[in-house]
N, C-alpha and C. Protein backbone atom coordinates (compact mmCIF):
# COMPACT_ATOMS: atom_id res chain seq x y z
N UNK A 1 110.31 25.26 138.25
CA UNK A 1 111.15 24.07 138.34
C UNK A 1 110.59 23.13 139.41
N UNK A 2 110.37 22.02 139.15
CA UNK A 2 110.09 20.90 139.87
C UNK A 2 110.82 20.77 140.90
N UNK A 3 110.87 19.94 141.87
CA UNK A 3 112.22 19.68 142.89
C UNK A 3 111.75 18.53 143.39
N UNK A 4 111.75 17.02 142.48
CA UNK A 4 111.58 15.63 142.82
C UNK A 4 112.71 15.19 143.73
N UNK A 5 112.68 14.61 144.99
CA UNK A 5 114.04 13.94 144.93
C UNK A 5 113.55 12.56 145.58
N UNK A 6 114.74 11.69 145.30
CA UNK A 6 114.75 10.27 146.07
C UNK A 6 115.87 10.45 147.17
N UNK A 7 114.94 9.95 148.57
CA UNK A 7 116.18 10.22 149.25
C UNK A 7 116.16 8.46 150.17
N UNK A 8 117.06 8.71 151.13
CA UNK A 8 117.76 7.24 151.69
C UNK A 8 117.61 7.38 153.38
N UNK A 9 117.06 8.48 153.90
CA UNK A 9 117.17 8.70 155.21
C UNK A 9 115.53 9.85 155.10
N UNK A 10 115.31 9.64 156.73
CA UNK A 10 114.12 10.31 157.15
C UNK A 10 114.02 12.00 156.62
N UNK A 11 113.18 12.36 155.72
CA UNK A 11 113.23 13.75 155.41
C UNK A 11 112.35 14.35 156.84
N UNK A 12 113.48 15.89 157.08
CA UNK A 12 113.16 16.72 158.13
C UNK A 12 112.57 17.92 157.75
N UNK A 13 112.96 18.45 156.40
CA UNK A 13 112.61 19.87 156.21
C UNK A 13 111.32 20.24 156.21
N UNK A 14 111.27 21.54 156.35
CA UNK A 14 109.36 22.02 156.67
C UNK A 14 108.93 22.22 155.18
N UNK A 15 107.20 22.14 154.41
CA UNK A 15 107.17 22.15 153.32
C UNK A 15 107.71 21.08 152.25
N UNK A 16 107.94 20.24 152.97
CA UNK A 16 107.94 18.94 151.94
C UNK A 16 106.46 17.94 151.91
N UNK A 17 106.65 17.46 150.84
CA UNK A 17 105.60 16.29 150.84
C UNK A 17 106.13 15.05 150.83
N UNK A 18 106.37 14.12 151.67
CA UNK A 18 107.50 12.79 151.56
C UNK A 18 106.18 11.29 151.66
N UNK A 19 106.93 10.36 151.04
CA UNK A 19 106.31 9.44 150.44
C UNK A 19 107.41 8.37 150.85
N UNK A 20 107.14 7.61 152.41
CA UNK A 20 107.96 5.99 152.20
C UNK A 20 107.57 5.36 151.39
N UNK A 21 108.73 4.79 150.78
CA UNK A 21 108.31 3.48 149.47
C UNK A 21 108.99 2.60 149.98
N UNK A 22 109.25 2.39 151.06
CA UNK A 22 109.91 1.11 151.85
C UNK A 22 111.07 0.88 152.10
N UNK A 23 111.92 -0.35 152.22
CA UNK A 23 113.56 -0.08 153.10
C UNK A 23 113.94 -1.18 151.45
N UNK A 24 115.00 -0.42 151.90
CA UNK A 24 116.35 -1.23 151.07
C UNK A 24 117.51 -2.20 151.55
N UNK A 25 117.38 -3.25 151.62
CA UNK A 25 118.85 -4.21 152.33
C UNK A 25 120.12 -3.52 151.91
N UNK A 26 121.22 -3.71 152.34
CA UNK A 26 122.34 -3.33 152.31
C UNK A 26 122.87 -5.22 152.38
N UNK A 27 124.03 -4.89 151.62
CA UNK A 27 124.58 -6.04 151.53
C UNK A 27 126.28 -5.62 151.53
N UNK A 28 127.36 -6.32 151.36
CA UNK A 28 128.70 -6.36 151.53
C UNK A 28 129.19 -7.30 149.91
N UNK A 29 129.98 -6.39 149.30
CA UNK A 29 130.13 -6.52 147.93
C UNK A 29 131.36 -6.58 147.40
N UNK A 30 131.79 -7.37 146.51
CA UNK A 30 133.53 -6.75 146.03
C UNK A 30 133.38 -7.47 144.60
N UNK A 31 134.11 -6.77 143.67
CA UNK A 31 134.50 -6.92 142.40
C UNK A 31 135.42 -8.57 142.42
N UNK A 32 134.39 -9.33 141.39
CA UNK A 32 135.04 -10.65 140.76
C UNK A 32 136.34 -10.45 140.68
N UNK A 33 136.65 -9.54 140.06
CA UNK A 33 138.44 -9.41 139.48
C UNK A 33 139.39 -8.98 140.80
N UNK A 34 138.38 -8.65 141.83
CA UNK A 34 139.31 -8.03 142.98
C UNK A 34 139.41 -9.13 143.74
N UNK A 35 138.15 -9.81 144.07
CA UNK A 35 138.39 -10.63 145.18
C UNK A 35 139.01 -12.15 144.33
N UNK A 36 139.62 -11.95 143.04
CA UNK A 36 140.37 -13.01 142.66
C UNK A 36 141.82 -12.78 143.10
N UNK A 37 142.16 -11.47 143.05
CA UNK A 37 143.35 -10.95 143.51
C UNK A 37 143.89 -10.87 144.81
N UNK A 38 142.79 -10.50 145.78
CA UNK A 38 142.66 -10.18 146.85
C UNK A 38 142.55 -11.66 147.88
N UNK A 39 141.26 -12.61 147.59
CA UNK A 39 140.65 -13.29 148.27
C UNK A 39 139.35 -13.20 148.69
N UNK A 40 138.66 -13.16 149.89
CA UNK A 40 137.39 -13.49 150.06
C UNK A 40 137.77 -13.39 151.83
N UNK A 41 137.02 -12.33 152.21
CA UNK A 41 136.93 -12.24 153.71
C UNK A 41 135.92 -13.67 154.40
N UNK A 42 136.42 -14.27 155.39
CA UNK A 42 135.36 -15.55 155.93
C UNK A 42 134.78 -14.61 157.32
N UNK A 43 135.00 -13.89 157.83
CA UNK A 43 134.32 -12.89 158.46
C UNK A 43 134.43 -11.83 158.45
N UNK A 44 133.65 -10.88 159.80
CA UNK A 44 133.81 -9.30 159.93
C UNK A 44 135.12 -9.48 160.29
N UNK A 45 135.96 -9.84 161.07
CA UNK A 45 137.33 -9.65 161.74
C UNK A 45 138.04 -9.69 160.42
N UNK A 46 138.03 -10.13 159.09
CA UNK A 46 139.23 -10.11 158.21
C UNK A 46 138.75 -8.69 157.48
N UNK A 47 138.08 -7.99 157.63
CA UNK A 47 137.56 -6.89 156.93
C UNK A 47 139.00 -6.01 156.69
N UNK A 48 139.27 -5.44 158.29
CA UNK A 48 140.29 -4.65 158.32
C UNK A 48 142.07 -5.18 156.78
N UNK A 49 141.91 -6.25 156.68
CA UNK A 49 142.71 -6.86 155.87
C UNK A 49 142.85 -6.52 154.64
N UNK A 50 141.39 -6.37 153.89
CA UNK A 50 140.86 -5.54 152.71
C UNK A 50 140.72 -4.40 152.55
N UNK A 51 140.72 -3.90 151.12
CA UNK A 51 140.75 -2.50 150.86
C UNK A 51 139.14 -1.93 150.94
N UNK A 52 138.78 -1.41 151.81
CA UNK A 52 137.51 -0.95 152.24
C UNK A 52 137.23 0.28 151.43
N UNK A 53 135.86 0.61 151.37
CA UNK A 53 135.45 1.92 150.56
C UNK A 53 134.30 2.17 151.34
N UNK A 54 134.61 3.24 151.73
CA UNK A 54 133.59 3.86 152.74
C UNK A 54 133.27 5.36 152.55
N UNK A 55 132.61 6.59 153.49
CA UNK A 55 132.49 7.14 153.33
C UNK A 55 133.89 8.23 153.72
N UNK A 56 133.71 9.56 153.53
CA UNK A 56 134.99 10.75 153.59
C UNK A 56 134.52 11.04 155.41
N UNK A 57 133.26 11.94 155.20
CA UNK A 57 133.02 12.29 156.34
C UNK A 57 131.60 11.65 157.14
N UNK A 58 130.85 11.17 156.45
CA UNK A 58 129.75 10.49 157.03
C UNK A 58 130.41 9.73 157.88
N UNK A 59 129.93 9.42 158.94
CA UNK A 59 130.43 8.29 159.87
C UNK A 59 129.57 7.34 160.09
N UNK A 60 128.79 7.13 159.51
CA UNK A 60 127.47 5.85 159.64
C UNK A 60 128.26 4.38 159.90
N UNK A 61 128.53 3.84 158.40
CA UNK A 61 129.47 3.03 158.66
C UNK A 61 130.55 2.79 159.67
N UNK A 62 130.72 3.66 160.00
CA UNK A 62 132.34 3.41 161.18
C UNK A 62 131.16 3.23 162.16
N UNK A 63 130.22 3.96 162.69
CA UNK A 63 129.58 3.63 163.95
C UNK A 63 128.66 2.00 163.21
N UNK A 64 128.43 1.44 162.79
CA UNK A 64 128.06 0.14 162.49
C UNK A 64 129.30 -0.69 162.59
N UNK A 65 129.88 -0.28 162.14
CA UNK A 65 131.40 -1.24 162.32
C UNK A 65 131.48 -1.39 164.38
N UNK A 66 131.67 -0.27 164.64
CA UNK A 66 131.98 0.19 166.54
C UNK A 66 131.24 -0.76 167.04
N UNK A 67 129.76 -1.01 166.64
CA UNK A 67 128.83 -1.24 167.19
C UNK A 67 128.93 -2.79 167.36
N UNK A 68 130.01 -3.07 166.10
CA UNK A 68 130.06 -4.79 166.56
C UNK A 68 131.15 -4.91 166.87
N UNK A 69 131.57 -4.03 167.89
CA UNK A 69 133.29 -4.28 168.72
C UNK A 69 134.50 -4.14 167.55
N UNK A 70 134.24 -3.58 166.33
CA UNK A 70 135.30 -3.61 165.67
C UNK A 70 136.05 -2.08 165.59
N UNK A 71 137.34 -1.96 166.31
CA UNK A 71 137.74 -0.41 166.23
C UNK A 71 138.41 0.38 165.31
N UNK A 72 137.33 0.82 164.15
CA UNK A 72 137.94 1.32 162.72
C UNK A 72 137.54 3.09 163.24
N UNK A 73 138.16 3.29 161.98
CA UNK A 73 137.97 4.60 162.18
C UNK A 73 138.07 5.26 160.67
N UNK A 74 137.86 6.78 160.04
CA UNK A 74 137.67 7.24 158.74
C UNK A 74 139.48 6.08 158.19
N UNK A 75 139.93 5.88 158.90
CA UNK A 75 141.74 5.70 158.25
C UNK A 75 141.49 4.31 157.49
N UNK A 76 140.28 4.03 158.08
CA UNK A 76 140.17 2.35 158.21
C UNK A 76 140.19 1.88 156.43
N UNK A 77 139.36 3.08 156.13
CA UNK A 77 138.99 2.94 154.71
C UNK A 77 140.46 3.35 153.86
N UNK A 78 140.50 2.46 153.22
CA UNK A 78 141.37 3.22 151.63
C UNK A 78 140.92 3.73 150.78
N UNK A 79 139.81 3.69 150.46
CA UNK A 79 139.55 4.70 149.77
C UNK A 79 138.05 5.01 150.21
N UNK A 80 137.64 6.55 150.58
CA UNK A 80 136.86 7.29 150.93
C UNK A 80 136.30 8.28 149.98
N UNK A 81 134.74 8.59 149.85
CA UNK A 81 134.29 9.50 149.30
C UNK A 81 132.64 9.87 149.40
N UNK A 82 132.56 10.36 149.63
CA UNK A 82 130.80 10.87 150.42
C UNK A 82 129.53 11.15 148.73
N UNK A 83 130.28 10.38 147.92
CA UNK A 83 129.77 10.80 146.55
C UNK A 83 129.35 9.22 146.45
N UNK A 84 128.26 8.86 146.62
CA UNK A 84 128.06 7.46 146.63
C UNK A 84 127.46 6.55 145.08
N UNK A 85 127.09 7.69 143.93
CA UNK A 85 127.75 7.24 142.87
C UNK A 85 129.01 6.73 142.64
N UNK A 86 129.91 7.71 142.69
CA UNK A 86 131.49 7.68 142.46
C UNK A 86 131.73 6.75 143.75
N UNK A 87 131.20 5.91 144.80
CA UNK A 87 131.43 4.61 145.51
C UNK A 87 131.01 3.36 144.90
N UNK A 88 130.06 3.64 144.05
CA UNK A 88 129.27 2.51 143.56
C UNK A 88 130.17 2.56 142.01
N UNK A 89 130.77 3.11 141.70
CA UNK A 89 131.35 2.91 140.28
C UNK A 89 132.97 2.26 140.81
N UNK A 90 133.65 2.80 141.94
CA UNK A 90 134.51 2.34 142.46
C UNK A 90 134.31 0.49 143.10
N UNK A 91 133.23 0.63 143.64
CA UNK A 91 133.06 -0.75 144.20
C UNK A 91 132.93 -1.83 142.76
N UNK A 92 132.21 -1.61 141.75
CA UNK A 92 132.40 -2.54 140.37
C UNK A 92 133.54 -2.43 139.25
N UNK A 93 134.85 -0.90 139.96
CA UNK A 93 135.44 -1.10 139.32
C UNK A 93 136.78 -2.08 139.99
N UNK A 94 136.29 -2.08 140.99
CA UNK A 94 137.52 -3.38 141.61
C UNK A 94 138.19 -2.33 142.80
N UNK A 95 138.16 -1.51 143.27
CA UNK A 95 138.71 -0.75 143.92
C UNK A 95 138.59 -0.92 145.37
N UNK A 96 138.28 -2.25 145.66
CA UNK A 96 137.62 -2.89 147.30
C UNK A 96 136.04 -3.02 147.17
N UNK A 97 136.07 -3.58 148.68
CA UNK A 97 134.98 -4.14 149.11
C UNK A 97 134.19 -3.02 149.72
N UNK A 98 133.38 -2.94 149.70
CA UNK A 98 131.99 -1.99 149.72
C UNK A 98 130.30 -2.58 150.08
N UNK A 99 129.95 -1.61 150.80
CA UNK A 99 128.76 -1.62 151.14
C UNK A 99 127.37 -1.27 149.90
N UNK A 100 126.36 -2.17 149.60
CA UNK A 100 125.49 -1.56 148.37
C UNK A 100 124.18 -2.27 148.62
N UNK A 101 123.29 -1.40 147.92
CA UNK A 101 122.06 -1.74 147.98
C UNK A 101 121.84 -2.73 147.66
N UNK A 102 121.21 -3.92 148.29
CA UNK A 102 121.34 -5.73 147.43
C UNK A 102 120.28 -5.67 146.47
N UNK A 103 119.33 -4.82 146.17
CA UNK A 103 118.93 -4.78 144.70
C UNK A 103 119.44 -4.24 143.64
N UNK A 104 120.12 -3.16 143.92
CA UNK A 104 120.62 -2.56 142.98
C UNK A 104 122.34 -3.68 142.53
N UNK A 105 122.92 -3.93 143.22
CA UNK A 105 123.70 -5.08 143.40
C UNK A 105 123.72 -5.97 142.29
N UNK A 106 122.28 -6.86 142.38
CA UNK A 106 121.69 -7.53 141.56
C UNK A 106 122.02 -7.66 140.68
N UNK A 107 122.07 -6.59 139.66
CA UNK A 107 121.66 -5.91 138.67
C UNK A 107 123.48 -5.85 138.24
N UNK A 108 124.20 -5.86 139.11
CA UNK A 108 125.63 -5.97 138.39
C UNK A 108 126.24 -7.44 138.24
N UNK A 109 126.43 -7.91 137.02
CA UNK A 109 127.44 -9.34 137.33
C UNK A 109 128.54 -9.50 137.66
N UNK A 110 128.73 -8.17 137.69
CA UNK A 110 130.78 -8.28 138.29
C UNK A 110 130.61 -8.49 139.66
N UNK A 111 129.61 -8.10 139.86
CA UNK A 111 129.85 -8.01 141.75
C UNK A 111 129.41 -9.50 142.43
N UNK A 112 130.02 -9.81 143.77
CA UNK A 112 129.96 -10.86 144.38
C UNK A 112 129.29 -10.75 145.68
N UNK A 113 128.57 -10.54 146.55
CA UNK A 113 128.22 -10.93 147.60
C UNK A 113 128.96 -11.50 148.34
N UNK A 114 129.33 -10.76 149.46
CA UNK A 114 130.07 -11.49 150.82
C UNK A 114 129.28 -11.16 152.08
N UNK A 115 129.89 -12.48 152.85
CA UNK A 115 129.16 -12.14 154.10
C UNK A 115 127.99 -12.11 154.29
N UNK A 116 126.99 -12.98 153.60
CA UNK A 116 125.71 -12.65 153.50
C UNK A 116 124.46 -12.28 154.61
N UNK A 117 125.61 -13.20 155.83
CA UNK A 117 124.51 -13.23 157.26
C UNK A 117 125.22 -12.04 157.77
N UNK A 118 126.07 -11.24 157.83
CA UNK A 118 126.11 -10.15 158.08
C UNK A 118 125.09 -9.09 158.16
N UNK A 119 124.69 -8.91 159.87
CA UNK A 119 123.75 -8.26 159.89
C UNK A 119 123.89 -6.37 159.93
N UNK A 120 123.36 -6.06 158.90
CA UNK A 120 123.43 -4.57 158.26
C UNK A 120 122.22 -4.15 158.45
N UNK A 121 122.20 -2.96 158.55
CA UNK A 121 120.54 -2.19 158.61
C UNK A 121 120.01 -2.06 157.44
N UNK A 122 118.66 -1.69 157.05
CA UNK A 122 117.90 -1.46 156.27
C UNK A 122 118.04 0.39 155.75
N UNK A 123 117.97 0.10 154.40
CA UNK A 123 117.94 2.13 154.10
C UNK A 123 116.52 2.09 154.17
N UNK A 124 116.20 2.71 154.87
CA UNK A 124 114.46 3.74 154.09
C UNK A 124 114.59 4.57 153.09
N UNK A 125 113.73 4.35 152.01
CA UNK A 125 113.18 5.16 150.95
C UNK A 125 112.03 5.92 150.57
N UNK A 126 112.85 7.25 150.19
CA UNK A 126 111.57 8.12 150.05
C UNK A 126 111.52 8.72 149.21
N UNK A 127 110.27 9.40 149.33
CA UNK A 127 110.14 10.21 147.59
C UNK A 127 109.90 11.54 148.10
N UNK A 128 110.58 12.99 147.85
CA UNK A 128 110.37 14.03 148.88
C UNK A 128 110.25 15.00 147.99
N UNK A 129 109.82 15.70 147.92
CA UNK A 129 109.01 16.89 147.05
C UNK A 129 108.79 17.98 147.58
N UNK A 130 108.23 18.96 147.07
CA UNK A 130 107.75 20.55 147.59
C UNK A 130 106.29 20.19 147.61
N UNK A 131 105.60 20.80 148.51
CA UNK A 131 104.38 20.83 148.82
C UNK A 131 103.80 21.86 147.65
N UNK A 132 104.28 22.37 146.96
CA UNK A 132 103.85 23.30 146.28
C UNK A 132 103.68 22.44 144.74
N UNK A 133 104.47 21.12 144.71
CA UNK A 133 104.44 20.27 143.51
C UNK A 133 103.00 19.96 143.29
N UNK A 134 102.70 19.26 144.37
CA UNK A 134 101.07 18.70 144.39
C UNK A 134 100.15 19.94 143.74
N UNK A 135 100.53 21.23 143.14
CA UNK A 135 99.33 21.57 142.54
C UNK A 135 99.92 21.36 141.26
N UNK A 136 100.59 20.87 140.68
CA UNK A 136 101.08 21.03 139.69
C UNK A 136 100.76 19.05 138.44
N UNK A 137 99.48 19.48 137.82
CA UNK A 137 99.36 17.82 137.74
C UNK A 137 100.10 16.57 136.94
N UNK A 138 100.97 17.36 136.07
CA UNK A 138 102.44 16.75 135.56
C UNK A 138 103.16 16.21 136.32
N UNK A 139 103.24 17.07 136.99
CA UNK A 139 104.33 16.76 138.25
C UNK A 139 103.87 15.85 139.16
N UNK A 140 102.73 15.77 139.63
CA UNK A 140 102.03 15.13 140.46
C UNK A 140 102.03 13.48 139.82
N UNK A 141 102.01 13.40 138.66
CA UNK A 141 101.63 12.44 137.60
C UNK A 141 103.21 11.49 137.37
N UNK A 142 103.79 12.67 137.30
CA UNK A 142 105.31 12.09 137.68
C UNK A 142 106.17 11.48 139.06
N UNK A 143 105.67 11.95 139.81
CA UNK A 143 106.09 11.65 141.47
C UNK A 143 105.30 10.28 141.62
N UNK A 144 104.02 10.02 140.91
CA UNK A 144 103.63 8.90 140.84
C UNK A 144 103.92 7.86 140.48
N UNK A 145 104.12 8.01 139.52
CA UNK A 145 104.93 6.57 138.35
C UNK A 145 105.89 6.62 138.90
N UNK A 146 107.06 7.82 139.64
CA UNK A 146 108.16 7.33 140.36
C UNK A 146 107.99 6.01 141.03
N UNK A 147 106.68 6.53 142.24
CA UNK A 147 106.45 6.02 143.60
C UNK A 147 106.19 4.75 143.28
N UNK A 148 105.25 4.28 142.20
CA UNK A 148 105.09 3.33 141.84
C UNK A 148 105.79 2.40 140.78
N UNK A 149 107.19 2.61 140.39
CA UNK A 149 108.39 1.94 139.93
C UNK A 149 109.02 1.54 140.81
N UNK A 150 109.18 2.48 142.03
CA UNK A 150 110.21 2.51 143.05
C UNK A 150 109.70 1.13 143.99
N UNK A 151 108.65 1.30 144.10
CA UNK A 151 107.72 0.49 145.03
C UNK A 151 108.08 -1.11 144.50
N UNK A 152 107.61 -1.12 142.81
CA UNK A 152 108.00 -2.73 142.16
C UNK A 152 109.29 -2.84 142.93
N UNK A 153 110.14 -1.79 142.35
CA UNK A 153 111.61 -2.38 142.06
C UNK A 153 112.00 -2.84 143.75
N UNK A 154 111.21 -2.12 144.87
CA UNK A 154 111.98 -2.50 146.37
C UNK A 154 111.78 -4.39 146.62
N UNK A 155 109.76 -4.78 146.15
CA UNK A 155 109.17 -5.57 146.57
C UNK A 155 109.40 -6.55 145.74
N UNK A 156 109.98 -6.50 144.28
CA UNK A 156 110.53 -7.82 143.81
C UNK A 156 111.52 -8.23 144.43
């Protein structure tokens, strides 16, 4: 069995083979149909106002929030879940405002962009594998065309 993965943070484990394919923007997002209902935050200070979607137990976000004097905490969010598919299906199904990759973003028309000068960090992307893949030349052949899809899709 193969063991390809794409990951979003610095790989640590021993016996990997990891591959940066570059950073990802983060952007601040909410469903057309929500923020018709809702409104439209004009800054970070109206955040707390909106129905936020964040993580369960990760605390990344809350310490980015801290970091610009704003004092949230896991409560802050209404709805929470560390399954960041099931965040990203929540954020286009109208369920609040949410944090998302601004390419992948793109790619949805329901979604709106807020806050655009809102300064957010960059994800790093990687491609992380078993060292034991590289003898394998399918596999090898495959981790490639990943690396090199992944690569278009960051730099368009």
């Amino acid at each position: 069995d193969a063991d390809i993965a794409i990951r979003m943070f610095d790989p640590t484990q021993g016996a990997l083979i990891a591959r940066r394919l570059g950073e990802t923007p983060l952007g601040l997002y909410g469903a057309r149909d929500y923020l018709a209902r809702r409104g439209r935050p004009q800054s970070v200070r109206d955040l707390p106002d909106f129905d936020l979607i964040g993580f369960d137990r990760d605390d990344a976000i809350i310490r980015n929030f801290q970091a610009r004097g704003l004092a949230v905490d896991r409560h802050s969010f209404g709805v929470r879940t560390d399954d960041q598919v099931l965040g990203w299906r929540l954020l286009r199904a109208g369920a609040g405002l949410g944090f998302a990759q601004v390419k992948l973003a793109e790619t949805a028309p329901e979604l709106e962009r807020l806050l655009p000068d809102l300064p957010l960090p960059s994800l790093p992307v990687w491609l992380v594998m078993h060292e034991e893949v590289r003898a394998n030349a399918r596999i090898r052949r495959v981790a490639d065309a990943l690396s090199d899809g992944l690569r278009a899709f960051l730099t368009r």
